[in-house]
Every structure is written in C-alpha cells, then in structure tokens.
Protein backbone atom coordinates (compact mmCIF):
# COMPACT_ATOMS: atom_id res chain seq x y z
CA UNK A 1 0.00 0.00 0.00
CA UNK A 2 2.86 2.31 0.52
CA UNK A 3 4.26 1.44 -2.38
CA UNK A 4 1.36 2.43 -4.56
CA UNK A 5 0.92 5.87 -2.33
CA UNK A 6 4.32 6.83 -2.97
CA UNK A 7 3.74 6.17 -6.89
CA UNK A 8 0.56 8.33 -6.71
CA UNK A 9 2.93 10.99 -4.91
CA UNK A 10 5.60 11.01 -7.15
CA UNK A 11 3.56 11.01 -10.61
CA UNK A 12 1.49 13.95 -9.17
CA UNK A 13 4.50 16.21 -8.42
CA UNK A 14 6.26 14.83 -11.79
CA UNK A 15 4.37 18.24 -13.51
CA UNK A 16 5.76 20.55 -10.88
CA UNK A 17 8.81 19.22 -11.58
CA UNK A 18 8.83 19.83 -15.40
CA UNK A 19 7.67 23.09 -14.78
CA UNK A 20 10.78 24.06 -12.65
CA UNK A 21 13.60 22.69 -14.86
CA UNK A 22 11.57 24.85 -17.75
CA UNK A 23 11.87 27.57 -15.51
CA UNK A 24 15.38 26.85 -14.71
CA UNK A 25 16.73 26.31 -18.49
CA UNK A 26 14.49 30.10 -19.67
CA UNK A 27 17.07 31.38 -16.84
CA UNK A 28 13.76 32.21 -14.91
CA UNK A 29 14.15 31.73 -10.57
CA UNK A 30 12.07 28.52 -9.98
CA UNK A 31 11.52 30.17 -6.02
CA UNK A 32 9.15 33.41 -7.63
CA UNK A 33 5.99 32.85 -6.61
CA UNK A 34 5.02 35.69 -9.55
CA UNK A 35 5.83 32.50 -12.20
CA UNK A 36 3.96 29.87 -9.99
CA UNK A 37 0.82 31.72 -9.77
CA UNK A 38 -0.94 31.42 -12.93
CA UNK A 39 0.21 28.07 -13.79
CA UNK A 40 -0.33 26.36 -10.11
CA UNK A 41 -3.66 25.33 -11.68
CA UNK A 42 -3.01 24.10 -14.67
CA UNK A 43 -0.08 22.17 -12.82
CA UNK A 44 -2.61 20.65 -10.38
CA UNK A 45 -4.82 19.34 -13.56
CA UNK A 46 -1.95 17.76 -15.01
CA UNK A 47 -1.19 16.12 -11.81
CA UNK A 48 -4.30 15.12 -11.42
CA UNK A 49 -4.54 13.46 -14.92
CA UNK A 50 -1.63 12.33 -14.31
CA UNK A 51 -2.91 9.95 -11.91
CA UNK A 52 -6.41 9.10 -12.97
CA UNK A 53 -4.33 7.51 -16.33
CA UNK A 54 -2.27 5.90 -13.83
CA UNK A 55 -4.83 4.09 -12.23
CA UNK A 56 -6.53 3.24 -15.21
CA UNK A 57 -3.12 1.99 -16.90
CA UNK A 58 -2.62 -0.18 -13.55
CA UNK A 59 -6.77 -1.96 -13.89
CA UNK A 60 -6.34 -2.24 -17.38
CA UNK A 61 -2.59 -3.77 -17.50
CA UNK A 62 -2.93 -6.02 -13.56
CA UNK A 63 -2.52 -9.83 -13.55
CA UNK A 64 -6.31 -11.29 -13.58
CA UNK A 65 -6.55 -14.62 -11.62
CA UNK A 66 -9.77 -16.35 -13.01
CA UNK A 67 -9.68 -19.02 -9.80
CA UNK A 68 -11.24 -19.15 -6.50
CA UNK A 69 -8.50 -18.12 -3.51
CA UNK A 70 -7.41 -20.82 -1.49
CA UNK A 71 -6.55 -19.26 1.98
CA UNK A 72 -2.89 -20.93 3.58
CA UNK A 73 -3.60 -23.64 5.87
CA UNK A 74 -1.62 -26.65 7.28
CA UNK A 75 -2.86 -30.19 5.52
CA UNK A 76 -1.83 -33.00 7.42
CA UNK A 77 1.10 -31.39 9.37
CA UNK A 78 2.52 -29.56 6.08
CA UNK A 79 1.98 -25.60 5.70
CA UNK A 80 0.35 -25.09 2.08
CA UNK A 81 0.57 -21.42 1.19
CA UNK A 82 -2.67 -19.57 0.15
CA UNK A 83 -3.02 -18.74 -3.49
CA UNK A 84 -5.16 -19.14 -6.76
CA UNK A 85 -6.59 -22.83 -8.19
C-alpha cells in the first residue's frame, strides 16, 4: 500500500517538476511565486490526470486470476501457502 501511495505521490509532483527545470533552463528563478501563480492550476490538472491515467493503466494492464483463492492452511502437518486454483 505504501508502495502504490508513494507512486501516486511522485507522478502527481512529476508536472511541478517539469515546470521548474523549464523555468530553470528560460534562466527564470524557480523560487518566484510571480511564475507559480498562474500556472499552479493548470499544474494541479496535469497532476491530477496524471494519476487518474495511472490508475486506469494499472486496472487495465494487472494480472487477472480467473480461480477461486485458497486461503494458507496446514494439511496433514505440512503448511500449504494460500493462493489461486
């Protein structure tokens, strides 16, 4: 679970990002907030795409398992680990 929170985290701020090394390489400050200000928005949309395609990509690409779950459980004396049959 924290794996797929830190994903989320990271893809979000991955337009925020973009947007300060284009600052940085026009020779802009990336630290005014005067350059931040009218694109915080459109950053936060992007963001937000961002991760509604990621979560789409990840339902649309998972492994399926088509089999009823067998929980683990010990058969005679022997631990048989849980899975898909």
């Amino acid at each position: 679970m924290i794996r797929i929170t830190f994903e989320t985290v990271l893809l979000f701020l991955v337009p925020f990002v973009l947007f300060s090394l284009w600052l940085k390489l026009g020779q802009r400050s990336a630290f005014d907030p005067a350059h931040w200000s009218r694109a915080f928005l459109m950053l936060v949309i992007a963001g937000l795409v961002a991760v509604g395609l990621f979560f789409v990509a990840s339902v649309m690409f998972a492994e399926r398992h088509f089999g009823a779950y067998v929980p683990a459980h010990i058969d005679h004396g022997e631990f048989v680990p849980g899975g898909f049959k």
